[in-house]
C-alpha atoms as a PDB file:
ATOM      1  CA  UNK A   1     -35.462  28.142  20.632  1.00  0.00           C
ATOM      2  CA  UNK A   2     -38.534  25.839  19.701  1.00  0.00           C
ATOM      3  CA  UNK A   3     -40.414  29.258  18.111  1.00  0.00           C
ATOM      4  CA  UNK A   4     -37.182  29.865  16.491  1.00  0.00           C
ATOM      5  CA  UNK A   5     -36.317  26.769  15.168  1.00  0.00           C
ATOM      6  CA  UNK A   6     -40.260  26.021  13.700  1.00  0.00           C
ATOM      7  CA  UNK A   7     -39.961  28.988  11.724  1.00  0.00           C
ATOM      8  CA  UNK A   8     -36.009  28.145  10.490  1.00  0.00           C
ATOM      9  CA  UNK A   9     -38.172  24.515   9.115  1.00  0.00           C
ATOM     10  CA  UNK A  10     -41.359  26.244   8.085  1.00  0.00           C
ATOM     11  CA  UNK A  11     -43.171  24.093  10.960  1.00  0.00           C
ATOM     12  CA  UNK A  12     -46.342  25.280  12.554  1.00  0.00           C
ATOM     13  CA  UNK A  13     -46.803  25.009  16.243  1.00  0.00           C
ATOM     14  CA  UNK A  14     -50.282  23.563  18.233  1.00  0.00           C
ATOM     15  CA  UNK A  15     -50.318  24.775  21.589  1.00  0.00           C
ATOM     16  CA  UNK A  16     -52.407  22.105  23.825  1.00  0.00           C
ATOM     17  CA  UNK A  17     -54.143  21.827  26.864  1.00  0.00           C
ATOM     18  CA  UNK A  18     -53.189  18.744  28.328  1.00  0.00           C
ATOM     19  CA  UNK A  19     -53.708  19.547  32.167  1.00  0.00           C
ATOM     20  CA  UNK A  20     -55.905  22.388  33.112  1.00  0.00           C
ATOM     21  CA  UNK A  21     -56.675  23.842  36.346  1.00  0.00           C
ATOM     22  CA  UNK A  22     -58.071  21.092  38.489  1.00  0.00           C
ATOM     23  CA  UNK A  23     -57.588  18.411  35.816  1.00  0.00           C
ATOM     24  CA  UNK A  24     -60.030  17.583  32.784  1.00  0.00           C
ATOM     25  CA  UNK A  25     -60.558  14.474  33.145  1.00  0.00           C
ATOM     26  CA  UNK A  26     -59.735  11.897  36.123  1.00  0.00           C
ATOM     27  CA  UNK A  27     -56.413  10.490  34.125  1.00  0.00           C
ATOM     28  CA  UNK A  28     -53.301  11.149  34.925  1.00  0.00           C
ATOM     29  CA  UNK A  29     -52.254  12.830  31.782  1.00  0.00           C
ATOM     30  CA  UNK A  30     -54.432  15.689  33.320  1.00  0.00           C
ATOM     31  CA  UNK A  31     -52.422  15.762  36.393  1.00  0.00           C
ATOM     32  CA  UNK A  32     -55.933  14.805  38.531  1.00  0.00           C
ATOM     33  CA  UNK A  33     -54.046  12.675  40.814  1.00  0.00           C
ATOM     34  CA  UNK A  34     -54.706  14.800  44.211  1.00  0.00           C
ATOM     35  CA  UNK A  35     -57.963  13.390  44.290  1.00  0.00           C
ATOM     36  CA  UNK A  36     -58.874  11.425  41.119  1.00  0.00           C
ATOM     37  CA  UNK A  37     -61.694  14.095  40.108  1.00  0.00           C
ATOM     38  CA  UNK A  38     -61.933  16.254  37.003  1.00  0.00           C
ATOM     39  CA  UNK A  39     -62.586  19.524  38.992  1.00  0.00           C
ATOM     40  CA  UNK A  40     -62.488  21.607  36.092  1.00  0.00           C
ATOM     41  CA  UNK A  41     -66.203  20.883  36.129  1.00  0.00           C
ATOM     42  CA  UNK A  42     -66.757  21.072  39.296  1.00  0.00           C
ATOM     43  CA  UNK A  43     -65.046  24.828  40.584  1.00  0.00           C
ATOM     44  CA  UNK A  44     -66.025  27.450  38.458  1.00  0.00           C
ATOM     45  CA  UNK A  45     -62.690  29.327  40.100  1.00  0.00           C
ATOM     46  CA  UNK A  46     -60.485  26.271  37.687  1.00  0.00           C
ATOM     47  CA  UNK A  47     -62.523  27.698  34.589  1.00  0.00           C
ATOM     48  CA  UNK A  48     -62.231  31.284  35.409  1.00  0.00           C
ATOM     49  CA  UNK A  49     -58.368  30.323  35.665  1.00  0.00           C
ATOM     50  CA  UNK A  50     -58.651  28.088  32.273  1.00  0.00           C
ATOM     51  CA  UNK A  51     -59.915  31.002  30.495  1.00  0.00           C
ATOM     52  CA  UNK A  52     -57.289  33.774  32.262  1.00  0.00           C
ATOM     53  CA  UNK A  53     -54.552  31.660  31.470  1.00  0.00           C
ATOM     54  CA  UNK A  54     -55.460  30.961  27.863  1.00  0.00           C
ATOM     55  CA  UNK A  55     -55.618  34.647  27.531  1.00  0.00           C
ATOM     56  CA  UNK A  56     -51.974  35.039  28.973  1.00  0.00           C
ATOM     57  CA  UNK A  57     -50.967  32.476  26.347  1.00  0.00           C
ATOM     58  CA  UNK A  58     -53.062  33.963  23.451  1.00  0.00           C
ATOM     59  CA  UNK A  59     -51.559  37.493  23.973  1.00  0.00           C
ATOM     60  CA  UNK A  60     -48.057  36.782  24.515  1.00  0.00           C
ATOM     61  CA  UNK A  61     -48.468  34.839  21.010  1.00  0.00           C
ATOM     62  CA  UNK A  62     -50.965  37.010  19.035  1.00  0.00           C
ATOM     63  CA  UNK A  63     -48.762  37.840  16.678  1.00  0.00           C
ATOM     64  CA  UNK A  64     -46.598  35.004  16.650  1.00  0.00           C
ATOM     65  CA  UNK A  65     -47.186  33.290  13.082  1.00  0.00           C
ATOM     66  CA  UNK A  66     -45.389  29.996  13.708  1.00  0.00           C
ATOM     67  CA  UNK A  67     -48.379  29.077  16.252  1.00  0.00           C
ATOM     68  CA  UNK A  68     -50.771  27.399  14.098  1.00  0.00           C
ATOM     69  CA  UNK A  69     -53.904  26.890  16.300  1.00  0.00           C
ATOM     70  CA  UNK A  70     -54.697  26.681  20.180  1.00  0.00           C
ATOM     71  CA  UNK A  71     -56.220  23.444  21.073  1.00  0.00           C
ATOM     72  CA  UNK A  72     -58.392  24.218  24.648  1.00  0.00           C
ATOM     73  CA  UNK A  73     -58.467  21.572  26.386  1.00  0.00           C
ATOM     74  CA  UNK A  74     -56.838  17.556  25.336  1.00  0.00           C
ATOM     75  CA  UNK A  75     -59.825  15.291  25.978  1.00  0.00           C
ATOM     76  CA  UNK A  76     -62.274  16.552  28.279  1.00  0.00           C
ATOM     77  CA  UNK A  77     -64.502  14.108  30.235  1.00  0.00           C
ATOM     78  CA  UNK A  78     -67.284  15.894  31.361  1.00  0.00           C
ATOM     79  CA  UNK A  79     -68.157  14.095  35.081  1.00  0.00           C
ATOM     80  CA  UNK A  80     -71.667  12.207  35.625  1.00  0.00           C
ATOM     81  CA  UNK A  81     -74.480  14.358  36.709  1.00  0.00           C
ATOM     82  CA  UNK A  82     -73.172  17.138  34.628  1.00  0.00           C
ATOM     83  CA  UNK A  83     -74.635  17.665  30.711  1.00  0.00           C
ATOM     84  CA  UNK A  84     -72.662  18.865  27.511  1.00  0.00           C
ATOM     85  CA  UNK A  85     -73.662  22.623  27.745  1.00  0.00           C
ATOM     86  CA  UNK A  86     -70.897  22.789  30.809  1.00  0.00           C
ATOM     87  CA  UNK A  87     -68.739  22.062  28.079  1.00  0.00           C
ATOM     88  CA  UNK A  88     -69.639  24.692  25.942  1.00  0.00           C
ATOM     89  CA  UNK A  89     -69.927  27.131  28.968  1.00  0.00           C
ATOM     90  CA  UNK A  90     -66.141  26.707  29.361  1.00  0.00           C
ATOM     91  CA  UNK A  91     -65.414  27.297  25.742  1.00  0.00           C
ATOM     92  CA  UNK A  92     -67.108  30.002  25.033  1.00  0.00           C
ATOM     93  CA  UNK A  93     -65.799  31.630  28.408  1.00  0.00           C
ATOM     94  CA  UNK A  94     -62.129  30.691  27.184  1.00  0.00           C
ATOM     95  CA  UNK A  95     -62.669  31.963  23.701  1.00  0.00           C
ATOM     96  CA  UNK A  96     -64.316  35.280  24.579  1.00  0.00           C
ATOM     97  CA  UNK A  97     -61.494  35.775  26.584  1.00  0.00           C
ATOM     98  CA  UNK A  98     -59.187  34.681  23.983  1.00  0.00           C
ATOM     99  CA  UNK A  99     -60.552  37.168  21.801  1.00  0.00           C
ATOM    100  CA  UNK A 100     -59.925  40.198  24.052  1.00  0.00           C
ATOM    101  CA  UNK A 101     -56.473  40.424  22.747  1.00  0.00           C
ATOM    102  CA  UNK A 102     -55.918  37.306  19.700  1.00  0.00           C
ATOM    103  CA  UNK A 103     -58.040  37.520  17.129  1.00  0.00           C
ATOM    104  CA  UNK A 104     -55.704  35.862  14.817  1.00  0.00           C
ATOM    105  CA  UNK A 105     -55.116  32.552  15.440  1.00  0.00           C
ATOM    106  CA  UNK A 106     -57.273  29.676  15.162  1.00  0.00           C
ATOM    107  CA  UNK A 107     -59.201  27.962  18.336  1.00  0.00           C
ATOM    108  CA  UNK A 108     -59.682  24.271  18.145  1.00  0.00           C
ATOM    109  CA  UNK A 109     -62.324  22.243  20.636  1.00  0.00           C
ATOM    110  CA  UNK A 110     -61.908  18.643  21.631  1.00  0.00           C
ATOM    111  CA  UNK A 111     -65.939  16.800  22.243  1.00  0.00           C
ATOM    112  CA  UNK A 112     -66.677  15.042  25.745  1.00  0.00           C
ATOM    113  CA  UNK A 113     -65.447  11.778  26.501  1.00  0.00           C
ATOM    114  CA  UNK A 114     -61.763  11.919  25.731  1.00  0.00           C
ATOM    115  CA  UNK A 115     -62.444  14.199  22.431  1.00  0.00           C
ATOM    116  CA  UNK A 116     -64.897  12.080  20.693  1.00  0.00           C
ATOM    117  CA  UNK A 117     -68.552  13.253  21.801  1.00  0.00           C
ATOM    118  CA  UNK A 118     -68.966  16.477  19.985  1.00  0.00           C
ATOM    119  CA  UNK A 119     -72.757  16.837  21.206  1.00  0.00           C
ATOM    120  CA  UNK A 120     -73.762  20.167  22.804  1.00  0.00           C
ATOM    121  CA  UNK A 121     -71.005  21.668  20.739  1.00  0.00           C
ATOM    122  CA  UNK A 122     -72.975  22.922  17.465  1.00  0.00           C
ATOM    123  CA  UNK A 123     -73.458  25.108  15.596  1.00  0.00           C
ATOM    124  CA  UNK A 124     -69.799  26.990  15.695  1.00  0.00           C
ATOM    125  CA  UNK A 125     -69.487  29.896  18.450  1.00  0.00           C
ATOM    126  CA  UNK A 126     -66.696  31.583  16.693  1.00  0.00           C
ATOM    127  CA  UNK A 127     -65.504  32.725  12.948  1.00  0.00           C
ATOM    128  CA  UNK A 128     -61.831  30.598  13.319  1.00  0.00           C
ATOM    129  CA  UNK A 129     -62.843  27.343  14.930  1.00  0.00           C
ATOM    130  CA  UNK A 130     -61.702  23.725  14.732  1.00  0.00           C
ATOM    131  CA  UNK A 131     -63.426  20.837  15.778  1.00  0.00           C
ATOM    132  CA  UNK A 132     -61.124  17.926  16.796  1.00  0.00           C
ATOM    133  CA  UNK A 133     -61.334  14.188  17.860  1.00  0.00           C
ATOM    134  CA  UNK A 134     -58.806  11.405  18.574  1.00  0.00           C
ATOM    135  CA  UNK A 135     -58.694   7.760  16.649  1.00  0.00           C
ATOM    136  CA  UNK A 136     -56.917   4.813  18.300  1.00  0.00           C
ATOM    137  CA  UNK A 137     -59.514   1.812  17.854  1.00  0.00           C
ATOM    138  CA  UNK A 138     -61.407  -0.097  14.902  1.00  0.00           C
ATOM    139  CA  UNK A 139     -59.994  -1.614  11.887  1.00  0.00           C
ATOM    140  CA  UNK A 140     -57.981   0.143   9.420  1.00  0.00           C
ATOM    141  CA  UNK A 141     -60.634  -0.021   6.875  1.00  0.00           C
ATOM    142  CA  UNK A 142     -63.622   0.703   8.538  1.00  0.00           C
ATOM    143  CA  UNK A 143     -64.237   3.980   8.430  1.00  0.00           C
ATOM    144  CA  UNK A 144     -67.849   4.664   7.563  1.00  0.00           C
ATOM    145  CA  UNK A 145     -69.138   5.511  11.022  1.00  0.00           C
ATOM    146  CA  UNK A 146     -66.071   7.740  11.363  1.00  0.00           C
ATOM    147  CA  UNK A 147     -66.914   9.214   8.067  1.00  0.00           C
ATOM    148  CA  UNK A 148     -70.625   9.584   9.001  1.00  0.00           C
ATOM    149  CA  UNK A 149     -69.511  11.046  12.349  1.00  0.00           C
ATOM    150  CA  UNK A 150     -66.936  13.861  11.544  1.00  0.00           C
ATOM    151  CA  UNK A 151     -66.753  14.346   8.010  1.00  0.00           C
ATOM    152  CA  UNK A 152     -70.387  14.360   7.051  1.00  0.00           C
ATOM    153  CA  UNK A 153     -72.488  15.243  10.314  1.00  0.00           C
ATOM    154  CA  UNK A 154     -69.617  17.588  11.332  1.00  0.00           C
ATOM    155  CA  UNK A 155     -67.387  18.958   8.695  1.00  0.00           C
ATOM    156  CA  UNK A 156     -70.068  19.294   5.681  1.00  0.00           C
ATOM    157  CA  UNK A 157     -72.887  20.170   7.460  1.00  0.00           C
ATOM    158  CA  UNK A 158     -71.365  23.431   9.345  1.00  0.00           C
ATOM    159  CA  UNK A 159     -68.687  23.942   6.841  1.00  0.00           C
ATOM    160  CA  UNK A 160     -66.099  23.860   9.809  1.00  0.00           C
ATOM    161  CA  UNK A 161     -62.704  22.502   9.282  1.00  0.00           C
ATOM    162  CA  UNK A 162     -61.638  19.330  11.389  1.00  0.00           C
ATOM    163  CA  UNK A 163     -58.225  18.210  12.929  1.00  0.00           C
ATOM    164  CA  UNK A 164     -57.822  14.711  14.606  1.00  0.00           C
ATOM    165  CA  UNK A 165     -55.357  15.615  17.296  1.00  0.00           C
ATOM    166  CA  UNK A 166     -53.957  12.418  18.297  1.00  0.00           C
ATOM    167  CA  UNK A 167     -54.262   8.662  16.136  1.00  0.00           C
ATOM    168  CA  UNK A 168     -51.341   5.694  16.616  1.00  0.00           C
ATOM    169  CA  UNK A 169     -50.503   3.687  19.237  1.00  0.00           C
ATOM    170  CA  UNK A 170     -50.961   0.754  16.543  1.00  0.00           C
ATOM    171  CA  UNK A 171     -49.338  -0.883  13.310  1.00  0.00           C
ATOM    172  CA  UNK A 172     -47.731   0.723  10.116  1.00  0.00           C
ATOM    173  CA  UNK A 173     -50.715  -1.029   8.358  1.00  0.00           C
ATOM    174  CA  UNK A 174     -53.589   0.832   9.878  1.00  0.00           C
ATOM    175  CA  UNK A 175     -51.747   3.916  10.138  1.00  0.00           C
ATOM    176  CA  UNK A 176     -51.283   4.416   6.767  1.00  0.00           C
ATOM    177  CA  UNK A 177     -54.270   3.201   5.985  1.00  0.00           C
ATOM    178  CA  UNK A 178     -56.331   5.709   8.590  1.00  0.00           C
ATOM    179  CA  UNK A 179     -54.027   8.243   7.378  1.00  0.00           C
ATOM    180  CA  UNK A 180     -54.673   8.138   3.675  1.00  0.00           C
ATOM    181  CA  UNK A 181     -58.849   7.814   4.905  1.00  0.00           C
ATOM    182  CA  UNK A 182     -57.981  11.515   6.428  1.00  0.00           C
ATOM    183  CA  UNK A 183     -56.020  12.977   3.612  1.00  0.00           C
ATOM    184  CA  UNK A 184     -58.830  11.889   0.941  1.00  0.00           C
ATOM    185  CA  UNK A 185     -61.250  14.094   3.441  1.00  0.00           C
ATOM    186  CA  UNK A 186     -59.549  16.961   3.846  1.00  0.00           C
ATOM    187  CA  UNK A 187     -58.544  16.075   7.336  1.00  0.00           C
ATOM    188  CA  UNK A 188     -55.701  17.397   9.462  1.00  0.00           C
ATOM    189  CA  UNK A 189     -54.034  14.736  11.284  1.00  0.00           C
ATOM    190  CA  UNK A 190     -51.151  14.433  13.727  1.00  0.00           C
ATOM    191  CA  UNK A 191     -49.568  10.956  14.949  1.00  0.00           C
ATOM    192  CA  UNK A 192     -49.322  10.350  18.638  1.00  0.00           C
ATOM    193  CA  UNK A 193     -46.804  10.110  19.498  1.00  0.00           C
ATOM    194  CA  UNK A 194     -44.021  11.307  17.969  1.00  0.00           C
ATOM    195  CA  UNK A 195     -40.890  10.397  20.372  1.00  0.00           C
ATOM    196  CA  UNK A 196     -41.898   7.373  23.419  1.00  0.00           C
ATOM    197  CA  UNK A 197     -39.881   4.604  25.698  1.00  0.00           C
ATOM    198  CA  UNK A 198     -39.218   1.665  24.351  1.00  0.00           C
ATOM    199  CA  UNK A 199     -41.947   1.563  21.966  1.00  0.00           C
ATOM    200  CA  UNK A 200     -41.958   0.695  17.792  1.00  0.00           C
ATOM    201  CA  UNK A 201     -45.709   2.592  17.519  1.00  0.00           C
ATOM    202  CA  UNK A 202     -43.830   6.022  17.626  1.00  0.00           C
ATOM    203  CA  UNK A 203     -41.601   7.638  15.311  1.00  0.00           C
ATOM    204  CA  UNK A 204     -38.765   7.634  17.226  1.00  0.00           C
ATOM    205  CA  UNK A 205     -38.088   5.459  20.045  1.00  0.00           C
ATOM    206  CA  UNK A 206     -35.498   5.858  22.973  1.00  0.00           C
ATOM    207  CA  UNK A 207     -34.070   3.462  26.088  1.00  0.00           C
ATOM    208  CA  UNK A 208     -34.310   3.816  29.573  1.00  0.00           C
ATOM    209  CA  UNK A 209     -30.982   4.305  31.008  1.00  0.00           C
ATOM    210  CA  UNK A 210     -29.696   2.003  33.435  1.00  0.00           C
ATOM    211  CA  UNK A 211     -29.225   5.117  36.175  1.00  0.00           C
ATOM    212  CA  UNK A 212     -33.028   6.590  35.661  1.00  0.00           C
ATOM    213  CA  UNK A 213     -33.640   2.716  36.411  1.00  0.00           C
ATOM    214  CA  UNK A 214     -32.708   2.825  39.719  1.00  0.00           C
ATOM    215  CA  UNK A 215     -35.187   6.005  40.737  1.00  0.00           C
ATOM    216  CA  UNK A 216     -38.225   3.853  38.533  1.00  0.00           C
ATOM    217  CA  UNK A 217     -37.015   0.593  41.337  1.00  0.00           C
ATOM    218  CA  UNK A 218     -37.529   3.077  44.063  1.00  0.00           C
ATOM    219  CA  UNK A 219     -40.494   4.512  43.191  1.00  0.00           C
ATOM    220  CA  UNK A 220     -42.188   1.156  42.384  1.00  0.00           C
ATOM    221  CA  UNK A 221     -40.549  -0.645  44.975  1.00  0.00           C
ATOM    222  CA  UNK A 222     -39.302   1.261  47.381  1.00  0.00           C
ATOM    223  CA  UNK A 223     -36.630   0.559  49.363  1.00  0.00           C
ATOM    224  CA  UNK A 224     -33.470   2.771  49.945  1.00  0.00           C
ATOM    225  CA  UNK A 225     -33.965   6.556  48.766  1.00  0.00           C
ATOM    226  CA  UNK A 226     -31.499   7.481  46.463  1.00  0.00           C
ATOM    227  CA  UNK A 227     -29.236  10.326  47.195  1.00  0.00           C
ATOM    228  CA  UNK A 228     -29.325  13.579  45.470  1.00  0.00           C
ATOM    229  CA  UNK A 229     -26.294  12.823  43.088  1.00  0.00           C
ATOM    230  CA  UNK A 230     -27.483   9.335  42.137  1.00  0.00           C
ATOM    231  CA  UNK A 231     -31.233  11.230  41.527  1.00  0.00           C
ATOM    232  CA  UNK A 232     -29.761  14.059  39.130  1.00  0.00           C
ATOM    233  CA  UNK A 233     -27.439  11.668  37.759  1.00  0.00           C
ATOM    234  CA  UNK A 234     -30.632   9.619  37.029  1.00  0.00           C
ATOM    235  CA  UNK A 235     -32.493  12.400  35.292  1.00  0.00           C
ATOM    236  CA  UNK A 236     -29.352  13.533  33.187  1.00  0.00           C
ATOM    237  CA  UNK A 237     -28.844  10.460  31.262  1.00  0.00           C
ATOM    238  CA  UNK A 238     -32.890   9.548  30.827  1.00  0.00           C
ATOM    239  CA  UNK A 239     -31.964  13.297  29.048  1.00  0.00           C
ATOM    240  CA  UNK A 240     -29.451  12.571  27.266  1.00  0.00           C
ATOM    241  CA  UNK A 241     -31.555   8.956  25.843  1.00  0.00           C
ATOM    242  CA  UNK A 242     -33.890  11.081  24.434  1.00  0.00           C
ATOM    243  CA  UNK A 243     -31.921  12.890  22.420  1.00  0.00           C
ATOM    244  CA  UNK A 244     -32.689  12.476  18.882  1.00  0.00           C
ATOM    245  CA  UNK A 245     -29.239  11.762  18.143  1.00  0.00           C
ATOM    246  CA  UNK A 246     -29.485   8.475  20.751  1.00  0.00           C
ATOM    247  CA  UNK A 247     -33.383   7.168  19.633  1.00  0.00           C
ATOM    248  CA  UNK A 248     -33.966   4.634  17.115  1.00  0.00           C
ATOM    249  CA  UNK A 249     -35.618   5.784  14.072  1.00  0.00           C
ATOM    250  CA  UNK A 250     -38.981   3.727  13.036  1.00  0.00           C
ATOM    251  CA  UNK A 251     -38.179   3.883   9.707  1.00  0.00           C
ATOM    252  CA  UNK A 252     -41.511   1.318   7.963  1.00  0.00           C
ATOM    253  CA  UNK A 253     -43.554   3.778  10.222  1.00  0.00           C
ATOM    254  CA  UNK A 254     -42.146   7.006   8.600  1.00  0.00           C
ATOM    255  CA  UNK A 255     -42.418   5.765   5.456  1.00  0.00           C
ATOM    256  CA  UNK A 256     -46.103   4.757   6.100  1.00  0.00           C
ATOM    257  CA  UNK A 257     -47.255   8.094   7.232  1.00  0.00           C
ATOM    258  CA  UNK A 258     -45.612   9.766   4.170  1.00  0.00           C
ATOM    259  CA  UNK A 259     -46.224   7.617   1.695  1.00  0.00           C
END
């Protein structure tokens, strides 16, 4: 329905990485809360099974036009006593396996420390690549290093393209302001995020219902398990709160990202 409805819009799809085999990075957006460890780095079975699964992904899509790009991996943070050609050991192993059966769509690489360190990386190892980063901190208006970082040591100099996969979490203000910095650059952006709790820094914002309320209490607190009715019950209504037809629309924030 999502393919379906993308191409209805004329929307393009980014399929992302966020939790690979045996976790990224040690966050738990990465799913690395077994044992805290980004073991993607660590077991070359996790890479072999990055690289297999991206092909699985690749093929089933290769000739799927309304899938824009396949980001690898969402912030990578390569563990200490490890160096940046790890990195590129598990891209290139990913991409030559991507290759095998999708040589149509294009393959975009997050740097080291969540996105941001791009060393090791260069020059380009394949003929439709994307280098990405994320932006969250610094003032709205200060965007020389940035420049000096992405557009001119990055973009210009290997004539790649660049996409900055995730920016927000902060005012209208400086998003409009860091977005207009990326449009005068030629630089793809996307706003994280686009839907959250409770939150005016997304696009849309929705309520936790008062029966998902009582499984947050017992998993913070403890105290009396809830039974399986009061649990789906629960997980139906934080469903139905998310609906777009139920979430508040951030309307100054819209109208800062599109202005």
């Amino acid at each position: 329905p999502i393919i379906e409805l993308c191409r209805q819009y004329g929307i393009y799809i980014v399929l992302d990485m966020h939790a690979a085999p045996g976790a990224q990075n040690s966050s738990d957006f990465s799913d690395s809360e077994l044992n805290g460890e980004a073991e993607l780095f660590t077991e070359i079975s996790n890479q072999r099974w990055l690289a297999s699964t991206w092909r699985y992904i690749a093929e089933y899509y290769s000739n799927e036009p309304v899938i824009g790009a396949l980001d690898l991996l969402n912030e990578p943070v390569i563990p200490w006593g490890y160096g940046p050609e790890l990195l590129r050991n598990i891209y290139e192993r990913t991409i030559d396996s991507i290759r095998t059966v999708n040589s149509n769509h294009i393959v975009i690489i997050e740097g080291n420390w969540y996105g941001n360190d791009h060393t090791g990386l260069f020059p380009p190892f394949d003929n439709n690549m994307v280098y990405s980063f994320h932006h969250y901190v610094g003032g709205s208006t200060d965007t020389t290093i940035m420049y000096n970082q992405y557009r001119k040591d990055i973009s210009l100099e290997y004539n790649v393209p660049l996409w900055v996969g995730e920016f927000g979490e902060n005012s209208n203000h400086w998003g409009h302001n860091i977005k207009s910095f990326f449009e005068r650059n030629d630089i793809g952006w996307s706003w994280w995020n686009f839907k959250s709790v409770e939150r005016i820094s997304s696009l849309f914002s929705y309520d936790i219902s008062d029966e998902y309320q009582i499984l947050i209490d017992y998993w913070q607190q403890g105290g009396v398990k809830p039974d399986t009715l009061i649990a789906f019950n629960g997980l139906i209504s934080m469903a139905h709160s998310i609906q777009f037809d139920s979430c508040r629309i951030n309307s100054g924030l819209s109208m800062a990202l599109v202005d």
